[in-house]
N, C-alpha and C. Protein backbone atom coordinates (compact mmCIF):
# COMPACT_ATOMS: atom_id res chain seq x y z
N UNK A 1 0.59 -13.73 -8.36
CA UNK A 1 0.97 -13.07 -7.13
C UNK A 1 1.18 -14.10 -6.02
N UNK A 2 2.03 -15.08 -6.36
CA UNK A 2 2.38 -15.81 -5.61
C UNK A 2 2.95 -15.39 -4.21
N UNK A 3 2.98 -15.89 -2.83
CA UNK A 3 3.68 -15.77 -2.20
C UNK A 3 4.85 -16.58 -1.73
N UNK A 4 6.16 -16.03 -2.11
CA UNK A 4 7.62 -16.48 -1.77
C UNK A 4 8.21 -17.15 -0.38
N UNK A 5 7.79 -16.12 0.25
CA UNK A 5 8.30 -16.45 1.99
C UNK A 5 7.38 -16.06 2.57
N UNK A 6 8.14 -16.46 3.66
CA UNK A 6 7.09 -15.97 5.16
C UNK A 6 7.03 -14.38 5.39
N UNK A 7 6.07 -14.08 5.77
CA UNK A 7 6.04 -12.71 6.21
C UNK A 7 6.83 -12.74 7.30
N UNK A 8 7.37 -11.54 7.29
CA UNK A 8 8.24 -10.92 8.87
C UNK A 8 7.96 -9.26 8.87
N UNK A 9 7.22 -8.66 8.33
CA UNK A 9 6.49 -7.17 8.50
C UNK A 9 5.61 -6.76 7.73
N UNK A 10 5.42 -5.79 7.91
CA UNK A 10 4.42 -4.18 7.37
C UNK A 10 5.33 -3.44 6.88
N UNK A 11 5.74 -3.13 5.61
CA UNK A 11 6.28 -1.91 5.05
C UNK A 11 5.40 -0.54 5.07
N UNK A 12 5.49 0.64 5.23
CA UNK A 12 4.56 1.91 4.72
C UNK A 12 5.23 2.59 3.44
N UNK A 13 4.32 3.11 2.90
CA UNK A 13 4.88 3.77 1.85
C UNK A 13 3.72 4.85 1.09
N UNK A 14 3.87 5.95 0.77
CA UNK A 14 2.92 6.78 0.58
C UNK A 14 2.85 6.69 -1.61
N UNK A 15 1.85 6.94 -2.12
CA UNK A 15 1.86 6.28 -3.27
C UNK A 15 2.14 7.90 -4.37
N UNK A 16 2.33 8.82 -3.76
CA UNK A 16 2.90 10.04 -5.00
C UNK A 16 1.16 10.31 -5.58
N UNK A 17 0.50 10.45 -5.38
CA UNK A 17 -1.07 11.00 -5.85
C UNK A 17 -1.33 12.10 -5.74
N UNK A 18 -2.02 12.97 -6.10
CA UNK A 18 -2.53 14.06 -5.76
C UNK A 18 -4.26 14.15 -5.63
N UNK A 19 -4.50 13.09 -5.48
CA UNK A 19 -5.81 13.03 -4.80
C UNK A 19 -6.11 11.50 -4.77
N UNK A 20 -7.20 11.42 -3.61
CA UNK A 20 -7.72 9.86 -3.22
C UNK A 20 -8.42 9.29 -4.85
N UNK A 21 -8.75 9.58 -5.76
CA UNK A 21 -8.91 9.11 -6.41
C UNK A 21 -8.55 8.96 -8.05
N UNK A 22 -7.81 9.98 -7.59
CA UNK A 22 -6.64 9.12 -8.68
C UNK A 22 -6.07 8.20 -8.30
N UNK A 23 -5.49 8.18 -6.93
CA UNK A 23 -4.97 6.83 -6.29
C UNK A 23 -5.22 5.75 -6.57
N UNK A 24 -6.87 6.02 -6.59
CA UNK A 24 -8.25 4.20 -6.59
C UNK A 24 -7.60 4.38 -8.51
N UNK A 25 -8.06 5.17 -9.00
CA UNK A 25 -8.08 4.78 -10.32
C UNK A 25 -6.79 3.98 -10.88
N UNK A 26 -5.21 5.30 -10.22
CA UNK A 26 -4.11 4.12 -11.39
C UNK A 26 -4.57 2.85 -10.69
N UNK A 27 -4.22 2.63 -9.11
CA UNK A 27 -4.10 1.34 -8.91
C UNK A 27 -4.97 0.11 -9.27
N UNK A 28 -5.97 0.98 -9.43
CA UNK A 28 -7.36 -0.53 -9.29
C UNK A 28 -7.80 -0.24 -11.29
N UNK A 29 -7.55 0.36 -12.20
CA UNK A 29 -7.91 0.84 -13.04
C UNK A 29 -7.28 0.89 -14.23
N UNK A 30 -6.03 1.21 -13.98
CA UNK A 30 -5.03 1.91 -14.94
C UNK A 30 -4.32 0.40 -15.51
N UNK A 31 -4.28 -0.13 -16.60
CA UNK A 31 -3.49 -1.20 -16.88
C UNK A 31 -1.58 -0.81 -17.13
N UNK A 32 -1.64 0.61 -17.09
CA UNK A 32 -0.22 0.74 -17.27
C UNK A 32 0.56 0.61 -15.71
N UNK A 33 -0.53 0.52 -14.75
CA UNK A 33 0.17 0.52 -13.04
C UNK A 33 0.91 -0.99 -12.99
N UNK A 34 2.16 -0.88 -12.27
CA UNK A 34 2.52 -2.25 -12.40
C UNK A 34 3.02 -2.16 -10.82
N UNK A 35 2.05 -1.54 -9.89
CA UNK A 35 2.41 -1.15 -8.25
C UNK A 35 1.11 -1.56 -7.73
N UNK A 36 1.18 -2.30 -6.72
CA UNK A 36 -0.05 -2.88 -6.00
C UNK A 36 0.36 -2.46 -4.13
N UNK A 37 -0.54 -2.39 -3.73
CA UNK A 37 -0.60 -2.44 -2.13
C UNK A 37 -1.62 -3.40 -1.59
N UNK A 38 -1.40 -4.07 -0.01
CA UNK A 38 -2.46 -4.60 0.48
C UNK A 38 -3.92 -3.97 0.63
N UNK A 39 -3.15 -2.69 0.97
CA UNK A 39 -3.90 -1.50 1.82
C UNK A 39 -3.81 0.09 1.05
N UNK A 40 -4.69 0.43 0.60
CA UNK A 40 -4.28 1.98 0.50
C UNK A 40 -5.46 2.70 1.42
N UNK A 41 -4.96 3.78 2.18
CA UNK A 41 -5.66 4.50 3.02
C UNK A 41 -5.62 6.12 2.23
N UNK A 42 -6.95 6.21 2.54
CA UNK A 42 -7.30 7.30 1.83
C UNK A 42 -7.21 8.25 2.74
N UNK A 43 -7.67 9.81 2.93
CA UNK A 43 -8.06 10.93 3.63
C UNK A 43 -8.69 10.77 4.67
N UNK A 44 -9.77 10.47 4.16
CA UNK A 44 -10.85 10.43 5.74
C UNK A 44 -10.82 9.01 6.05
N UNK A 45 -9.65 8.22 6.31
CA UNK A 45 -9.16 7.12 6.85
C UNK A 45 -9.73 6.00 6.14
N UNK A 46 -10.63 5.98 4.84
CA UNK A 46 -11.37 4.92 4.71
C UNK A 46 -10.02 3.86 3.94
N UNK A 47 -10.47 2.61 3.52
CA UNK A 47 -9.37 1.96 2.81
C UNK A 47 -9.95 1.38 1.96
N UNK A 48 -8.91 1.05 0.87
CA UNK A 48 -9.18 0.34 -0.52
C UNK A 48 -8.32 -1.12 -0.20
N UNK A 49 -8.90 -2.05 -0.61
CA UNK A 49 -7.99 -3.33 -0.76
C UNK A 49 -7.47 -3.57 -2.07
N UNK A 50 -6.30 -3.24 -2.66
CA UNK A 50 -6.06 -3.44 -3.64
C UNK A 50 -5.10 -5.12 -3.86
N UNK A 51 -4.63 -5.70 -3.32
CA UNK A 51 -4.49 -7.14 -3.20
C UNK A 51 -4.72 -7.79 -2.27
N UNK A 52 -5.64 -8.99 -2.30
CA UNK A 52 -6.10 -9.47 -0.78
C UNK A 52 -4.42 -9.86 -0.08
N UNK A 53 -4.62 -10.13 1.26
CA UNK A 53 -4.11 -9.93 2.43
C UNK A 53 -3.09 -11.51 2.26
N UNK A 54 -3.93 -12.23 1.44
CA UNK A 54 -2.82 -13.72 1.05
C UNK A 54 -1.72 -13.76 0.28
N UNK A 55 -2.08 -12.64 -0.62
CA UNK A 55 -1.24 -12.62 -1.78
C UNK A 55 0.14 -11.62 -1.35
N UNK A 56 0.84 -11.62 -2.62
CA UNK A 56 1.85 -11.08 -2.94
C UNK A 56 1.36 -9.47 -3.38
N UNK A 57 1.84 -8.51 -2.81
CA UNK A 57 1.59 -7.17 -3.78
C UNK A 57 2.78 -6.58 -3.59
N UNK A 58 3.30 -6.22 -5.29
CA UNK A 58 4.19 -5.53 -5.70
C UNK A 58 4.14 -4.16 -5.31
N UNK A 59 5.06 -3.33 -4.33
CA UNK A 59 5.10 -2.66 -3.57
C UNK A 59 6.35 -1.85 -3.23
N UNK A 60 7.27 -3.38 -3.01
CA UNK A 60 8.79 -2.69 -2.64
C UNK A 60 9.95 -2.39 -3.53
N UNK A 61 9.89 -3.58 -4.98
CA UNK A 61 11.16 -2.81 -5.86
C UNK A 61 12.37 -3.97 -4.96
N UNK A 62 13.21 -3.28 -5.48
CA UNK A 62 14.61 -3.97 -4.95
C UNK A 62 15.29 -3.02 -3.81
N UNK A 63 15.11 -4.29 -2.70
CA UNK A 63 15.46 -3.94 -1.31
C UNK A 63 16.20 -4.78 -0.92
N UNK A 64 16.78 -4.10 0.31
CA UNK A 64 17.97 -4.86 1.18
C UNK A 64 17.73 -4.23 2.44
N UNK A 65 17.63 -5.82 3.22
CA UNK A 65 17.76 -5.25 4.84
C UNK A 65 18.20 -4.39 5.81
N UNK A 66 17.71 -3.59 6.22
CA UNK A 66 17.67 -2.64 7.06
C UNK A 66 18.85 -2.86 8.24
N UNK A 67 18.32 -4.16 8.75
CA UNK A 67 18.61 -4.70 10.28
C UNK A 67 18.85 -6.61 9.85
N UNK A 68 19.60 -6.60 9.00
CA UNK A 68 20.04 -8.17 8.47
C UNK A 68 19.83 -9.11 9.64
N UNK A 69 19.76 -8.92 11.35
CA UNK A 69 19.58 -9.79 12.07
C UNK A 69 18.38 -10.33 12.71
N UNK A 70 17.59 -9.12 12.16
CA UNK A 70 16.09 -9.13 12.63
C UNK A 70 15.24 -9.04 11.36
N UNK A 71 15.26 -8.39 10.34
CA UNK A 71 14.75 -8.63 9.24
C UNK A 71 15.58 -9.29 8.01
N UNK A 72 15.35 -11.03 8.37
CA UNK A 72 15.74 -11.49 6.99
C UNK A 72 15.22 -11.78 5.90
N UNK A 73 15.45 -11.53 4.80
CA UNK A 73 14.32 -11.47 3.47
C UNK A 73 15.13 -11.58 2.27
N UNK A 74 14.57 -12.20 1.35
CA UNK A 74 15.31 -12.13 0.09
C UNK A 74 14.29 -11.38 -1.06
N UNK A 75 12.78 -11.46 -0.77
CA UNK A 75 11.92 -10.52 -1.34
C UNK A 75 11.17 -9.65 -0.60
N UNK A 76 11.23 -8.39 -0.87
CA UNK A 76 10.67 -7.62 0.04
C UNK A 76 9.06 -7.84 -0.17
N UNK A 77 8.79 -7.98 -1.42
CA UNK A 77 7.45 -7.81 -1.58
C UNK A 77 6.58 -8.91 -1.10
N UNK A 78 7.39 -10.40 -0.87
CA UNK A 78 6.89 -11.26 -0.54
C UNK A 78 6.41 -11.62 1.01
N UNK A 79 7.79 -11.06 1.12
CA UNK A 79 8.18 -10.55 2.85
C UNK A 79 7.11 -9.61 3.92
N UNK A 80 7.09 -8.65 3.39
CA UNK A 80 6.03 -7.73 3.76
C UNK A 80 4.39 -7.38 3.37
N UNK A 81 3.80 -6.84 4.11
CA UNK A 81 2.48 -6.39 3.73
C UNK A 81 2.67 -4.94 3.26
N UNK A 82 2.05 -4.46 2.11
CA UNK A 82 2.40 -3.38 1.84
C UNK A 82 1.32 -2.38 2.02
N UNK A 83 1.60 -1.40 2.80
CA UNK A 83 0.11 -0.57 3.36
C UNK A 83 0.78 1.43 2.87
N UNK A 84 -0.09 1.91 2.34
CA UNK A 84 0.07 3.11 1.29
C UNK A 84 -1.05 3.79 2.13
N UNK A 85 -0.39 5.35 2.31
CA UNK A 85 -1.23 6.66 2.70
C UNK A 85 -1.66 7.38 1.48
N UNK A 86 -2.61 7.61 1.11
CA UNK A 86 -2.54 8.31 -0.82
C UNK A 86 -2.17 9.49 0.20
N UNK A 87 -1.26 9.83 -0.78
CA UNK A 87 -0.12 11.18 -0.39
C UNK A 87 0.98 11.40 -1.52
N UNK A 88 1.75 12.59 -1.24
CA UNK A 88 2.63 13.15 -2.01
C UNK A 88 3.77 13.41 -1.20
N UNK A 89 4.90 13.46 -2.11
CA UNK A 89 5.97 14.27 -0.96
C UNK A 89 5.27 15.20 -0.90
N UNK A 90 5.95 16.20 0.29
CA UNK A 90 5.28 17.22 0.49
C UNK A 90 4.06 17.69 1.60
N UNK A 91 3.14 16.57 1.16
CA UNK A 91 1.69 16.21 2.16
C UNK A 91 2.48 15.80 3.28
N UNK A 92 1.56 16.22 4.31
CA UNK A 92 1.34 15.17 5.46
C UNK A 92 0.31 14.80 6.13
N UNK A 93 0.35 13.00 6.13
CA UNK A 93 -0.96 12.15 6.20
C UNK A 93 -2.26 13.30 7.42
N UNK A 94 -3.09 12.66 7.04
CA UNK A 94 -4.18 12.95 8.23
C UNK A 94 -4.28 12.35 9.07
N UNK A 95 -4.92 12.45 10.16
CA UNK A 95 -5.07 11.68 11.68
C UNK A 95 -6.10 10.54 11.24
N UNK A 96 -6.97 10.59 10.64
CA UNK A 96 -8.03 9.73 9.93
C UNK A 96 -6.69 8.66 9.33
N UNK A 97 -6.05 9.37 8.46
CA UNK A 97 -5.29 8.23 7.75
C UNK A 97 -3.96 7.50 8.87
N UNK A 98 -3.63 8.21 9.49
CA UNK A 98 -2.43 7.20 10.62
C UNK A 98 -3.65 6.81 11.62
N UNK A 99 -4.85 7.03 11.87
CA UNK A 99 -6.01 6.08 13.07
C UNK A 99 -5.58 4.53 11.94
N UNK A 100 -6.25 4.70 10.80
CA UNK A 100 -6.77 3.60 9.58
C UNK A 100 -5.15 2.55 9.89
N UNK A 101 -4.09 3.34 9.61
CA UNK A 101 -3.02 2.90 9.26
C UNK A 101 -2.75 1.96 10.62
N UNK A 102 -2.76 2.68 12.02
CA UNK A 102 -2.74 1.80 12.61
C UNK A 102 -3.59 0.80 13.09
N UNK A 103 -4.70 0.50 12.22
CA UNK A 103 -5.38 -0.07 13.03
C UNK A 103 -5.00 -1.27 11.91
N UNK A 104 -4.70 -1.05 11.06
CA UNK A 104 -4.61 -2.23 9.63
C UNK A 104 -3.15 -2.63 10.57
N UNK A 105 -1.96 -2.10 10.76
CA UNK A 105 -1.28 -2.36 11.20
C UNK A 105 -1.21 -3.47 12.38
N UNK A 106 -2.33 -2.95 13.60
CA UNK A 106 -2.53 -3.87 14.59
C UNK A 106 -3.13 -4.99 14.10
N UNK A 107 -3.94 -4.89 13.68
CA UNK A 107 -4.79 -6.28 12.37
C UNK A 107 -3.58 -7.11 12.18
N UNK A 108 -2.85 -6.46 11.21
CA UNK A 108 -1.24 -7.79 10.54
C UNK A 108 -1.00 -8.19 11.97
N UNK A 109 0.00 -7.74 12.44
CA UNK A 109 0.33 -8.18 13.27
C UNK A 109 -0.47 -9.04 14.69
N UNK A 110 -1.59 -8.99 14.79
CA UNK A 110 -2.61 -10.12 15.25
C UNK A 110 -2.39 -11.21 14.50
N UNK A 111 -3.03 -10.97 13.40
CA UNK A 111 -3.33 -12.15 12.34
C UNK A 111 -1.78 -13.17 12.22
N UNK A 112 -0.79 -12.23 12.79
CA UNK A 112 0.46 -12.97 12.28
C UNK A 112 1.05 -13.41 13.59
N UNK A 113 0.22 -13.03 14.80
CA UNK A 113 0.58 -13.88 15.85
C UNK A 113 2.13 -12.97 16.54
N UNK A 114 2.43 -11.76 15.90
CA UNK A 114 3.41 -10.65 16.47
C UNK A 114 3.13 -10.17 17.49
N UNK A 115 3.68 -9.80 18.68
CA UNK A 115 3.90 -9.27 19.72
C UNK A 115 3.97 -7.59 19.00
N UNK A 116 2.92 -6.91 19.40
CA UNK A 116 2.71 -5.53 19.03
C UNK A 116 3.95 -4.65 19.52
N UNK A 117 5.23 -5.24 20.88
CA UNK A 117 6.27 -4.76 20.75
C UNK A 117 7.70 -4.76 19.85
N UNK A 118 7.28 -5.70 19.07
CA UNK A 118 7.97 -5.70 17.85
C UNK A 118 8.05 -4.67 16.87
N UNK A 119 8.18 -3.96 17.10
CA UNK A 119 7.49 -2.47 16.32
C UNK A 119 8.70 -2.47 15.19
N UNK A 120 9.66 -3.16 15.45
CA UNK A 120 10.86 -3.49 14.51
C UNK A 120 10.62 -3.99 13.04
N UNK A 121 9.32 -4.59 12.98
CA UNK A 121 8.45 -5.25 11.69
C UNK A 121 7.79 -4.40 10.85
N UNK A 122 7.97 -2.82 11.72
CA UNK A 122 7.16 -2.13 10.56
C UNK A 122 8.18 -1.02 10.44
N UNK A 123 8.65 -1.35 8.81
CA UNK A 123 9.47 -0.29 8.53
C UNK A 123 9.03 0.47 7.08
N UNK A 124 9.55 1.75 6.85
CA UNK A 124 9.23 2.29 5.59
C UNK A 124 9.90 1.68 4.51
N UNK A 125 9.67 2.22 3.27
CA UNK A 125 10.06 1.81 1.92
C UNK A 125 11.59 2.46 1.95
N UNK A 126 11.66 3.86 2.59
CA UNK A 126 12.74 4.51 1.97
C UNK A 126 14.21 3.55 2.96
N UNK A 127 13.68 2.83 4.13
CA UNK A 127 14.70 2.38 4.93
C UNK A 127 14.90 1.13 4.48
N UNK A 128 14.35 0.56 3.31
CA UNK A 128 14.61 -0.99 2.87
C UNK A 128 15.31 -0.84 1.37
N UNK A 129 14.53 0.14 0.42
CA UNK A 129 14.92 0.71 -0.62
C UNK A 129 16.35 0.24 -0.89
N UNK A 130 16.85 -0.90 -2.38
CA UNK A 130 18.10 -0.39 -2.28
C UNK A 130 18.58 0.56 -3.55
N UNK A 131 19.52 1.30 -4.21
CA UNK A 131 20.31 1.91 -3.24
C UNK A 131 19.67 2.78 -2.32
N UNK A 132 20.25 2.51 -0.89
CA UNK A 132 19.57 3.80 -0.05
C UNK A 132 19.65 4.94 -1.25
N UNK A 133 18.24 5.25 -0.51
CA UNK A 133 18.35 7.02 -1.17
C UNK A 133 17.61 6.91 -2.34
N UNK A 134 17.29 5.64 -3.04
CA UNK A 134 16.19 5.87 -4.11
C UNK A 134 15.25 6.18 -3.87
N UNK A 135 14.42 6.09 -2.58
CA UNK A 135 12.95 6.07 -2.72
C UNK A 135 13.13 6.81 -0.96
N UNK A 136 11.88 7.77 -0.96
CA UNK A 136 11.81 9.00 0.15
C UNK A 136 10.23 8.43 0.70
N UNK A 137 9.49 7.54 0.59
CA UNK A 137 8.41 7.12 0.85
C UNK A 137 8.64 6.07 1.90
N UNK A 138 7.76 6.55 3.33
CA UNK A 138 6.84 6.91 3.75
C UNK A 138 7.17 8.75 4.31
N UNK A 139 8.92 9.00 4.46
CA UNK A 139 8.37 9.88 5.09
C UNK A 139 8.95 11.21 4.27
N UNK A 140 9.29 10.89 3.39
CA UNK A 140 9.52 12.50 2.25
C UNK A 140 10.79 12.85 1.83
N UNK A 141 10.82 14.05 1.56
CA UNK A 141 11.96 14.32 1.48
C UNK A 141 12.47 15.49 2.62
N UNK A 142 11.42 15.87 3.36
CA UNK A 142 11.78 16.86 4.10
C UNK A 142 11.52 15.86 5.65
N UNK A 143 12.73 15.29 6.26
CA UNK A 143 12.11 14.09 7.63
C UNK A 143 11.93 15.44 8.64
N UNK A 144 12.24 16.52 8.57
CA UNK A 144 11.47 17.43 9.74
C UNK A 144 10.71 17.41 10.30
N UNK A 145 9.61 17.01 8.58
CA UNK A 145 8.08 17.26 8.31
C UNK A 145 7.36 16.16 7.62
N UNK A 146 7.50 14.93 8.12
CA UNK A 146 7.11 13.43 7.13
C UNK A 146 5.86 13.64 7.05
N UNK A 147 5.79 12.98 5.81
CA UNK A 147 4.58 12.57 5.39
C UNK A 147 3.75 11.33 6.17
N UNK A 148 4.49 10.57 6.61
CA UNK A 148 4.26 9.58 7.48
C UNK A 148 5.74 8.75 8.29
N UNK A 149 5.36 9.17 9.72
CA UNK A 149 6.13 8.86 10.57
C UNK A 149 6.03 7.63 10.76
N UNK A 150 6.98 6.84 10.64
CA UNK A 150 7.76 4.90 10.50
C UNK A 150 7.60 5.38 12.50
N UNK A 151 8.72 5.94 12.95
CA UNK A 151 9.10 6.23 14.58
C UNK A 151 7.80 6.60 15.53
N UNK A 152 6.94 7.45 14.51
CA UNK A 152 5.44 8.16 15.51
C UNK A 152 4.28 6.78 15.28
N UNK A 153 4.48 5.92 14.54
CA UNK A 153 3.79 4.71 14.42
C UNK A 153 4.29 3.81 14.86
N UNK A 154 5.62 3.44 15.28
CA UNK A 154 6.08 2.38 16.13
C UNK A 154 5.41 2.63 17.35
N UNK A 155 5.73 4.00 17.84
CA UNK A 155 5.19 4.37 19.13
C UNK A 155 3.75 4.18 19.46
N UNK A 156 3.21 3.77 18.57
CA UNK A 156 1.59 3.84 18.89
C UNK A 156 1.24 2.54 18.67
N UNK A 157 2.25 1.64 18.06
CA UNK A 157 2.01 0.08 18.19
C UNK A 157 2.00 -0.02 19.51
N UNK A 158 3.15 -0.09 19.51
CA UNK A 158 3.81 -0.52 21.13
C UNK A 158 3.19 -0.31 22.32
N UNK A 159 2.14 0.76 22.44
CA UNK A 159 0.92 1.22 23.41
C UNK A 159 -0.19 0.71 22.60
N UNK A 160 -0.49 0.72 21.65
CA UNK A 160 -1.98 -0.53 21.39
C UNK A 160 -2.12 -1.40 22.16
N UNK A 161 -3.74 -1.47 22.28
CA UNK A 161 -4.37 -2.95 23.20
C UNK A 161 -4.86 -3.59 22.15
């Protein structure tokens, strides 16, 4: 789990579970999982570290830039920190789990010396995903009703102290 490049964000992405612990189990358990996160946030906001914070975790798949002038990358997975709500389409996260999310969030971006108005660094899976349209994670398939809001979490960077 080497790391490739420099970081330039936080991806979100919700992991398809139907409960917090099946979540812990494929990821930390299951030898057929071949999907890792930095971060998975559970229900009542607690978190699992499933690859330390140095490494590489396989996360994103094959992606292409969003915003080619502000996010340049040739690996997403290398590129980003990958932080997971255990969720389903369908679900939508808990307040416990977007508190957790942003606070891991404000963490990266400390640690990486980002200006918390950069909120441009944290994007979902489904907006990097290539071909668009493969992948509906972080915020579903219904954006009415996300599972996790990329836009309602920029907004709460950007006002963090």
């Amino acid at each position: 789990m080497k790391l490739y490049e420099a970081r330039i964000g936080v991806m979100l992405h919700y992991d398809a579970s139907a409960s917090d612990a099946g979540a812990v189990a494929w990821l930390t358990q299951d030898p057929r999982c071949r999907v890792s996160y930095h971060g998975l946030v559970l229900d009542d906001g607690g978190v699992v570290e499933i690859a330390p914070w140095h490494m590489r975790a396989w996360h994103a798949g094959v992606c292409r830039s969003s915003s080619p002038y502000l996010l340049r990358y040739r690996d997403a997975n290398s590129a980003f920190y990958g932080l997971a709500a255990a969720a389903r389409d369908g679900d939508v996260i808990t307040e416990a789990q977007y508190g957790a999310l942003l606070r891991l969030v404000v963490e990266r971006f400390q640690a990486e010396g980002w200006s918390l108005r950069e909120s441009w660094r944290l994007v979902g899976h489904d907006t990097e995903a290539w071909p668009r349209g493969r992948k509906h994670d972080p915020t579903g398939s219904t954006p009415e009703q996300p599972v996790l809001s990329v836009p309602r979490m920029r907004e709460w960077l950007e006002t963090a102290r």
